[in-house]
N, C-alpha and C. Protein backbone atom coordinates (compact mmCIF):
# COMPACT_ATOMS: atom_id res chain seq x y z
N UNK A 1 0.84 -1.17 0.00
CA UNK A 1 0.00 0.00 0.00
C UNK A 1 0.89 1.23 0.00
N UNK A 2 0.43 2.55 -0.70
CA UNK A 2 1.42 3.54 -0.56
C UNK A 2 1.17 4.44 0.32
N UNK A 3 1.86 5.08 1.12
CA UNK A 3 1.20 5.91 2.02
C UNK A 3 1.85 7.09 1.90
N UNK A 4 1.93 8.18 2.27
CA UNK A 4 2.37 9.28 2.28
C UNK A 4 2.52 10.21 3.81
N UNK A 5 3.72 9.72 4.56
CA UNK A 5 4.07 9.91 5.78
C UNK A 5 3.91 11.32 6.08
N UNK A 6 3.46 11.76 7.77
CA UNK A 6 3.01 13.21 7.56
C UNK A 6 4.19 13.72 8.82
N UNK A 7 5.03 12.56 9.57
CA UNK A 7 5.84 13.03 10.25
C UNK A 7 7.19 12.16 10.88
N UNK A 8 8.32 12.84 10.49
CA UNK A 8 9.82 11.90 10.20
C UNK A 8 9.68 10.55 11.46
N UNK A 9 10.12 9.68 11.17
CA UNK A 9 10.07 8.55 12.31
C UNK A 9 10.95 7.46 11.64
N UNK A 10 11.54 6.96 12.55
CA UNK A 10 12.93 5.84 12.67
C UNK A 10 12.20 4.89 13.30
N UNK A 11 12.67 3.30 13.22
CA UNK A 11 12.76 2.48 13.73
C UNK A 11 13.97 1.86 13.90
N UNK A 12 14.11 0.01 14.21
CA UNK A 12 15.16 -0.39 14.18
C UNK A 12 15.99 -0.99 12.71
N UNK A 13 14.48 -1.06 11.90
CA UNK A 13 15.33 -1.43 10.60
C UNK A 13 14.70 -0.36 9.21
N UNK A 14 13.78 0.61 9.80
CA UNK A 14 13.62 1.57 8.77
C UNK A 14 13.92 2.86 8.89
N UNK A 15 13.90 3.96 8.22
CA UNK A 15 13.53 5.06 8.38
C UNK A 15 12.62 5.98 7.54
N UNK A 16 11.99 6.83 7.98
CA UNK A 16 11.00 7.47 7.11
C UNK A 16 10.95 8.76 7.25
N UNK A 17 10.54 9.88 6.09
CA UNK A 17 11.09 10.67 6.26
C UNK A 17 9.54 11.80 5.79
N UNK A 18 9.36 12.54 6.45
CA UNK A 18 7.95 13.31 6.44
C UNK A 18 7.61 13.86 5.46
N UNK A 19 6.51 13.97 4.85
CA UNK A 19 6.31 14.31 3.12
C UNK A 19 6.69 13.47 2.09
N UNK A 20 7.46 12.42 2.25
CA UNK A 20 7.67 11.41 1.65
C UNK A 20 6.56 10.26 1.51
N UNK A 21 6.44 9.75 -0.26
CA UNK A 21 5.67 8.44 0.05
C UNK A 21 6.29 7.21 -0.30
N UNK A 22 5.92 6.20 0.43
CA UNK A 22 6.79 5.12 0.57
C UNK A 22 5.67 3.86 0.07
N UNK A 23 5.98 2.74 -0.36
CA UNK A 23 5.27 1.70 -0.39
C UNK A 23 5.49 0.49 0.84
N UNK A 24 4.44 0.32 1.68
CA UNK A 24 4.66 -0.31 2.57
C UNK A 24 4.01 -1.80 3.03
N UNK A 25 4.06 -2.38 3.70
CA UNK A 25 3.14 -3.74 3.74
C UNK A 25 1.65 -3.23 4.27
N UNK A 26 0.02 -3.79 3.48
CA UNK A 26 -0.71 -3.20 4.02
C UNK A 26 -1.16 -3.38 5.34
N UNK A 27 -0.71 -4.19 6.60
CA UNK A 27 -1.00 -4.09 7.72
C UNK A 27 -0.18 -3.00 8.20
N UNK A 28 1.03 -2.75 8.35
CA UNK A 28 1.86 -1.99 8.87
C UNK A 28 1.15 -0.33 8.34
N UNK A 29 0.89 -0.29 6.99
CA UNK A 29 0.77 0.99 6.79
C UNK A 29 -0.85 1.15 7.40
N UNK A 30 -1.76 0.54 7.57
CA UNK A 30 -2.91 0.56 7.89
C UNK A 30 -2.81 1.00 9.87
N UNK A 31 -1.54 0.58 9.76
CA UNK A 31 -1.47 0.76 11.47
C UNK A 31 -0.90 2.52 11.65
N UNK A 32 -0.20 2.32 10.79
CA UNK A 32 0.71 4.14 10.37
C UNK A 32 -0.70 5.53 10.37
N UNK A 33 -1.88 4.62 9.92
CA UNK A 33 -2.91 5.50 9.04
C UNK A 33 -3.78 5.32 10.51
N UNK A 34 -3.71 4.57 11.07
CA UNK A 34 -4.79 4.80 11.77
C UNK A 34 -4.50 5.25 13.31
N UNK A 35 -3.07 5.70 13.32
CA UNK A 35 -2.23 6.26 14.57
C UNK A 35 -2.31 7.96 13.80
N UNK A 36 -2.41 7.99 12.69
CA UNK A 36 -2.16 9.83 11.94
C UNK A 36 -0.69 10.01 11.88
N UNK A 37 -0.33 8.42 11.68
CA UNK A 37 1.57 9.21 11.44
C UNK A 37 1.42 8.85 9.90
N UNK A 38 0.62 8.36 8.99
CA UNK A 38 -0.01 8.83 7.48
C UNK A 38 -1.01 8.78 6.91
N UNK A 39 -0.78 9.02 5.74
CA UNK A 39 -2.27 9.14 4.63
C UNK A 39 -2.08 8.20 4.09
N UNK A 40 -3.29 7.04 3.24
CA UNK A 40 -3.09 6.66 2.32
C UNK A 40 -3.14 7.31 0.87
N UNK A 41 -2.72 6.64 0.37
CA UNK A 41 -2.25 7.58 -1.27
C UNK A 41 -2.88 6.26 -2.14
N UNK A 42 -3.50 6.87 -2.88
CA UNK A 42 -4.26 6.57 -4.49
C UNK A 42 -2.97 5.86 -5.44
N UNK A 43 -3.38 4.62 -6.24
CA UNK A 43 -1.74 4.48 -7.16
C UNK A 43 -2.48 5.13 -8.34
N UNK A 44 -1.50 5.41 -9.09
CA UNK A 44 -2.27 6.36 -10.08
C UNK A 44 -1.23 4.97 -11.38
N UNK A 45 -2.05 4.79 -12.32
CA UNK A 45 -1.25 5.17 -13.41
C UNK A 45 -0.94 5.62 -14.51
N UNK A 46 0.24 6.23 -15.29
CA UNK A 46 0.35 7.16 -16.11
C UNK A 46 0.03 6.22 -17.27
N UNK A 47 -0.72 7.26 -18.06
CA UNK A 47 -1.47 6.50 -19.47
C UNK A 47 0.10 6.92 -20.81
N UNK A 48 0.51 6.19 -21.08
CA UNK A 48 1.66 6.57 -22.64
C UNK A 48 1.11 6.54 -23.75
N UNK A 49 0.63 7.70 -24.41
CA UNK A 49 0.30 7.44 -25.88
C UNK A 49 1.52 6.60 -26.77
N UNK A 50 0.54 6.02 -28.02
CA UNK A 50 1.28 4.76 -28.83
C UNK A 50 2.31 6.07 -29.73
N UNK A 51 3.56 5.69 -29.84
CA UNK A 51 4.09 6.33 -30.06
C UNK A 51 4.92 7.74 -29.84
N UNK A 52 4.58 7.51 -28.64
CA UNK A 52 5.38 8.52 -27.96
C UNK A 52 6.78 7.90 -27.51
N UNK A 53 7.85 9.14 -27.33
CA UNK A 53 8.95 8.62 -27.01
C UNK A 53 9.27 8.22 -25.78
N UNK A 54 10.48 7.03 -25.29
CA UNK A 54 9.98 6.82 -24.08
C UNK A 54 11.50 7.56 -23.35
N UNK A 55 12.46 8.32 -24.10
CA UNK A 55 13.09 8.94 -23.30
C UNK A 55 13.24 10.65 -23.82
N UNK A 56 13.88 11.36 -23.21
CA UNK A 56 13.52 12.82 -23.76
C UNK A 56 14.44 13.13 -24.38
N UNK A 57 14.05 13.79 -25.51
CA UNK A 57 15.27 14.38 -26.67
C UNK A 57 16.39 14.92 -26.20
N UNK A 58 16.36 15.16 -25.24
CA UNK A 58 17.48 16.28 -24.78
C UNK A 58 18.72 15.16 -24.54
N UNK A 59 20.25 15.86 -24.84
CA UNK A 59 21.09 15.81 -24.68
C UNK A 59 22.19 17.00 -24.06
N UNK A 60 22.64 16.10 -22.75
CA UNK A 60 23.79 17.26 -22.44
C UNK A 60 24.87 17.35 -23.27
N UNK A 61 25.44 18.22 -23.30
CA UNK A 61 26.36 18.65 -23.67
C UNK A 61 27.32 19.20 -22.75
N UNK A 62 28.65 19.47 -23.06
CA UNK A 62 29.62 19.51 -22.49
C UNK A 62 29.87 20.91 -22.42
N UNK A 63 30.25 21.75 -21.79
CA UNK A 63 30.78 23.32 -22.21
C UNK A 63 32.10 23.24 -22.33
N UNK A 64 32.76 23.83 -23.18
CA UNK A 64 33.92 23.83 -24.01
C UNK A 64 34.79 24.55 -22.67
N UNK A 65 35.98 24.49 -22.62
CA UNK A 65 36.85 25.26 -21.64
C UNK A 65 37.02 26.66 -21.91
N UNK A 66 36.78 27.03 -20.72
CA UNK A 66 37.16 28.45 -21.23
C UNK A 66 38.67 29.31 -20.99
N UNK A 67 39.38 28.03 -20.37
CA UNK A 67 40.93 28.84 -20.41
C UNK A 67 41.97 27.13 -20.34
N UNK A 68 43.13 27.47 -20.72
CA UNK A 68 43.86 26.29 -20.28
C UNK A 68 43.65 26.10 -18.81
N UNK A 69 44.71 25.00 -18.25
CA UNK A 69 44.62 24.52 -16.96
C UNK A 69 46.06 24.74 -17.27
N UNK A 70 46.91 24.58 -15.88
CA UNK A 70 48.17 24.59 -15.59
C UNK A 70 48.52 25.96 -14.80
N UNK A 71 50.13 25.85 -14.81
CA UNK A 71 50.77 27.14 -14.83
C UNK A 71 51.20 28.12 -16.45
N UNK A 72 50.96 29.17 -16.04
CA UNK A 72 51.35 30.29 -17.15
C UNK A 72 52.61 30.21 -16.96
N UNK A 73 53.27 30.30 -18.46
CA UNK A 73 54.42 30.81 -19.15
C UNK A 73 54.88 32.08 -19.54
């Protein structure tokens, strides 16, 4: 289940961090939700039109140097 934590809390083998959503086991998070240390959260999923690309055009690029490196002569 996903929940969406409303305040930072540690245990011995997790940690969680407030405003964050996490996917959790649904007893545990059902116990989280019903103490108000979260919300449950909706799964959504994103619809991909056929043919759309699945990574983005963009490429970095490098910026050219703008002076040598070293010592001056």
């Amino acid at each position: 289940m996903l929940i969406k934590v409303l305040v930072s809390m540690s245990g011995p083998s997790e940690t969680y961090t407030g405003g964050q959503v996490y996917e959790v086991a649904n007893e545990r998070a059902a116990r989280m939700v019903a103490r108000g240390f979260a919300t449950a959260v909706e799964e959504t999923v994103l619809a991909v039109e056929p043919g759309a690309a699945s990574e983005p055009d963009m490429i970095a690029e490098t910026p050219a140097p703008t002076s040598k490196r070293g010592r001056r002569k």
